[in-house]
Protein backbone atom coordinates (compact mmCIF):
# COMPACT_ATOMS: atom_id res chain seq x y z
CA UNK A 1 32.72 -3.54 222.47
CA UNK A 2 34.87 -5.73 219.77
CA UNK A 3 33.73 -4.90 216.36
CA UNK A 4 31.62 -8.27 214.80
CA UNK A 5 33.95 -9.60 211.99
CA UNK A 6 32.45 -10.24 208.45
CA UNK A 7 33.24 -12.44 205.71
CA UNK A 8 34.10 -11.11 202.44
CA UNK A 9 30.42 -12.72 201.17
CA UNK A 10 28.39 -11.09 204.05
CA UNK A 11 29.93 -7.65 203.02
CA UNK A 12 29.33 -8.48 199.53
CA UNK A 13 25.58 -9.16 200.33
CA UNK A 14 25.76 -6.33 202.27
CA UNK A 15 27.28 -3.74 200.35
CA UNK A 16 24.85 -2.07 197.90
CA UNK A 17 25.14 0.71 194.69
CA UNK A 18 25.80 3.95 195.76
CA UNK A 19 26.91 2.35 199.90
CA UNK A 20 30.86 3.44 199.86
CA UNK A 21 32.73 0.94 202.05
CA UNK A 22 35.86 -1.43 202.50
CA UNK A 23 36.35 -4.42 204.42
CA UNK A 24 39.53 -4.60 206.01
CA UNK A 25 40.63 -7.80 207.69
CA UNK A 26 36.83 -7.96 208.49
CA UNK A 27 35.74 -4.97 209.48
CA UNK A 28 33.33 -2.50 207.79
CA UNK A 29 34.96 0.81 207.49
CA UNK A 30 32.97 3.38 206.02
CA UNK A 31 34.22 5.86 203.56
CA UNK A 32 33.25 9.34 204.64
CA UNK A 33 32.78 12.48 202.09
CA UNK A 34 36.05 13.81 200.96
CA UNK A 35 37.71 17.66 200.86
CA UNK A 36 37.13 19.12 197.19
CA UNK A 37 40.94 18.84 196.79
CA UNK A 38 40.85 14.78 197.24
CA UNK A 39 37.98 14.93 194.75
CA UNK A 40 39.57 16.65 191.77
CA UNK A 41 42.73 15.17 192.09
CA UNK A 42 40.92 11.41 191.74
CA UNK A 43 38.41 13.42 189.55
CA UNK A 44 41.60 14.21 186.98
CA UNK A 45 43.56 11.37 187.35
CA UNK A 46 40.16 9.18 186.60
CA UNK A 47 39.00 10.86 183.89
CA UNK A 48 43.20 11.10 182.66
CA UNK A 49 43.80 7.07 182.87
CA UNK A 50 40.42 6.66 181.04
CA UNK A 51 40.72 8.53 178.08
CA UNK A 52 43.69 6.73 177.61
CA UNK A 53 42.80 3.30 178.84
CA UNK A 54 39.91 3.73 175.89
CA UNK A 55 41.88 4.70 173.26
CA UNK A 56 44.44 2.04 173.62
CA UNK A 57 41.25 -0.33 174.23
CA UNK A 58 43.75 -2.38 176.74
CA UNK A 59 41.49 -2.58 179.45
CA UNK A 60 38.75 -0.88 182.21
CA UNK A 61 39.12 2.24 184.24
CA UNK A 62 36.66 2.63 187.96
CA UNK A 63 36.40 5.28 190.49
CA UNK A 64 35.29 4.48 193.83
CA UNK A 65 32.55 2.20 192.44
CA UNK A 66 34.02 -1.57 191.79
CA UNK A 67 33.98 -3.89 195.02
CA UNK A 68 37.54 -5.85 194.59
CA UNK A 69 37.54 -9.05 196.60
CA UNK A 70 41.20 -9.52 197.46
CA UNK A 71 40.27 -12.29 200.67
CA UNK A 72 37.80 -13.84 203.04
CA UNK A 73 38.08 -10.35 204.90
CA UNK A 74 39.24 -7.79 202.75
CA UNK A 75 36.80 -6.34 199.96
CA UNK A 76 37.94 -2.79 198.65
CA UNK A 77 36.27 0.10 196.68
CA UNK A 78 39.84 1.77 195.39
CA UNK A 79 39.99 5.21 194.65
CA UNK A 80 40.70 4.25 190.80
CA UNK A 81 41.90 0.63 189.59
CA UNK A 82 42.75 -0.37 186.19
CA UNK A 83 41.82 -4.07 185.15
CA UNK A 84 43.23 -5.69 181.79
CA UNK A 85 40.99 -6.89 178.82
CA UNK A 86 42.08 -9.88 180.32
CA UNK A 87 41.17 -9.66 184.01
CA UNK A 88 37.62 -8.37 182.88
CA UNK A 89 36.62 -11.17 181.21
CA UNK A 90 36.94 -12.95 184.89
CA UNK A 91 34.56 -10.60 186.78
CA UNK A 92 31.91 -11.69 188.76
CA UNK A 93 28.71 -9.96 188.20
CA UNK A 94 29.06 -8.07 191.31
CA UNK A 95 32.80 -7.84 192.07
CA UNK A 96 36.38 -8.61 190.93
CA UNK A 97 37.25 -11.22 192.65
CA UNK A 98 41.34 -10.39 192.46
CA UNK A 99 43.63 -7.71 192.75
CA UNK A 100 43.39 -5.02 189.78
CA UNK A 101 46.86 -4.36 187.90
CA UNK A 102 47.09 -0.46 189.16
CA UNK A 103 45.37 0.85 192.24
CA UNK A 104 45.91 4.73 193.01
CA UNK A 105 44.46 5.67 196.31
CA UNK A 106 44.25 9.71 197.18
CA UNK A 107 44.86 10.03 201.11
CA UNK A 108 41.74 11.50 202.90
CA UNK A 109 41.77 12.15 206.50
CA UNK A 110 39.81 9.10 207.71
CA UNK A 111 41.86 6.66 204.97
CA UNK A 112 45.24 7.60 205.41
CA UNK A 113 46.58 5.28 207.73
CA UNK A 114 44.80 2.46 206.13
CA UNK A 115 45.64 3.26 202.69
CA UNK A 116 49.07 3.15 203.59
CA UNK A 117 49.10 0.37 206.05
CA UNK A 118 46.46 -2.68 205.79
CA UNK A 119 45.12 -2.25 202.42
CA UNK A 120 48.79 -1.57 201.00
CA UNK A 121 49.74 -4.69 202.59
CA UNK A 122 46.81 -6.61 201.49
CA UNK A 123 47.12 -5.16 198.00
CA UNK A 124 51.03 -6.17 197.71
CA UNK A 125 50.14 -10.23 199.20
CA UNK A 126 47.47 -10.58 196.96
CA UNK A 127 49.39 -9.10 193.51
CA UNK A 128 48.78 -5.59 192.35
CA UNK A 129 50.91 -4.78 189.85
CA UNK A 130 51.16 -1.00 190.88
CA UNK A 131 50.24 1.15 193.77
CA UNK A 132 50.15 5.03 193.56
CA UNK A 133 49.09 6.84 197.10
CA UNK A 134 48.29 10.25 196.07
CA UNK A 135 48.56 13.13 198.58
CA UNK A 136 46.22 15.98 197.85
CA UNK A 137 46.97 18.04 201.00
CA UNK A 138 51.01 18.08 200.91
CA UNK A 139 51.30 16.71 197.56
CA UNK A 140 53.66 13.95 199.35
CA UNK A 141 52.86 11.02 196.66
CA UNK A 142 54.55 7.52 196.60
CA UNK A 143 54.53 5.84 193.47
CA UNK A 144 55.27 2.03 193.93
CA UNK A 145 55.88 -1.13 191.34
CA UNK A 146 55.99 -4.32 192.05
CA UNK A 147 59.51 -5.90 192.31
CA UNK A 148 59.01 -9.70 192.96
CA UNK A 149 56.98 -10.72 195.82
CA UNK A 150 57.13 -6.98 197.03
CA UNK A 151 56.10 -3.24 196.30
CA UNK A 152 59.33 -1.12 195.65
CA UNK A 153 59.25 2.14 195.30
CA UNK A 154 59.65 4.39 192.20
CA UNK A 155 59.57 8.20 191.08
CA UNK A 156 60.87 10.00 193.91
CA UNK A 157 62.68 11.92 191.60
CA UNK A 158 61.94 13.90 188.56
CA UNK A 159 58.82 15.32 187.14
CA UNK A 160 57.47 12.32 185.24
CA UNK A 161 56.09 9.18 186.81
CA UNK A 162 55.63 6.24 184.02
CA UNK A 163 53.41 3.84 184.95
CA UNK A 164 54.88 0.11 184.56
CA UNK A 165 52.23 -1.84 184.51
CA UNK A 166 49.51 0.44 181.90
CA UNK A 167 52.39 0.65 178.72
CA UNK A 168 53.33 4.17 177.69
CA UNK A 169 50.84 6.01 180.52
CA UNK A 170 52.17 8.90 182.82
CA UNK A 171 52.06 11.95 184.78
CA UNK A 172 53.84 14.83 185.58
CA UNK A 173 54.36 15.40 189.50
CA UNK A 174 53.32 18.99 188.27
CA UNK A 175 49.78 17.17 187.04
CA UNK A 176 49.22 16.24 190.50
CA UNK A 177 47.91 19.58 192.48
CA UNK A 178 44.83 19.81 192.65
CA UNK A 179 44.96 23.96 193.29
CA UNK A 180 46.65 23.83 189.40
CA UNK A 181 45.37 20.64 187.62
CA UNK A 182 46.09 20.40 183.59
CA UNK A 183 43.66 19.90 180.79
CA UNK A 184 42.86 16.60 180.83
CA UNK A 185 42.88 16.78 177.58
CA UNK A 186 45.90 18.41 176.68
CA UNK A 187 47.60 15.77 179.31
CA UNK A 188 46.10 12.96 176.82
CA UNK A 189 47.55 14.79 174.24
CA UNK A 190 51.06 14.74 175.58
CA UNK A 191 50.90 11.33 176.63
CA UNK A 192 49.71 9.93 173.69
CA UNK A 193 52.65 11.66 171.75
């Protein structure tokens, strides 16, 4: 049986608080509950990006919670995003109705193929800035900027990863197991010099 296509406002008037879900070229995928590794890594990195968002007061940090309407089929609930002060003042009550400037999405059994296939594809057309895929299992992560009209990536060497579109933010590669995960605070520290 073909799975029955929604629009981007059907899933929206679908989706409710607490109901984990993307829409993917119009079809409902839900998210499934995630290995406790996949959970502190997006746990640390959330609560990381945050703390500094905040204290530069440059924009919002959300985990798994923020519906992002990229299309008339594609509606996402990101691992973590990152909006400006700017794109904030343009949400809808409900939803963003664009692509956040930094996405990081950590792999999960069920996700892995689309993180790194439609949505990446869906997130490049329609403008993120940045796009971090975050592998908790083999600690494989691909860090990529955009370059033009395109994703590129960045980092595959070294310890430190800067972030190019959130202005003086990073991580260590080392930050980035979840069987050894840093302070959080003492990361913040680091980072903020």
């Amino acid at each position: 049986m073909e799975p029955t296509l929604l629009t981007a406002e059907e899933f929206l008037d679908w989706l409710q608080p607490g109901v984990h879900a993307d829409l993917i070229y119009g079809e409902k995928f839900m998210h499934s509950p995630v290995n406790f590794r996949h959970a502190r890594l997006v746990n640390f990195l959330d609560r990381l990006l945050a703390r500094y968002v905040e204290t530069k007061k440059i924009g919002e940090v959300f985990h798994e919670v923020v519906a992002v309407r990229l299309s008339s089929r594609n509606v996402f609930l990101p691992d973590i995003c990152f909006f400006t002060n700017e794109q904030v003042a343009r949400f809808k009550p409900a939803h963003a109705p664009f692509a956040p400037t930094f996405v990081a999405e950590v792999l999960s059994e069920w996700s892995a193929d689309r993180d790194v296939g439609p949505k990446f594809a869906a997130y490049e057309e329609h403008g993120v800035q940045e796009y971090w895929i975050l592998d908790p299992i083999n600690l494989a992560h691909r860090f990529y900027r955009r370059e033009g009209e395109f994703l590129v990536e960045f980092g595959s060497e070294g310890d430190i990863i800067r972030a190019h579109s959130i202005p003086g933010f990073f991580v260590k590669r080392s930050w980035l197991n979840p069987d050894a995960l840093p302070d959080t605070s003492g990361g913040l520290q680091e980072i903020l010099g």
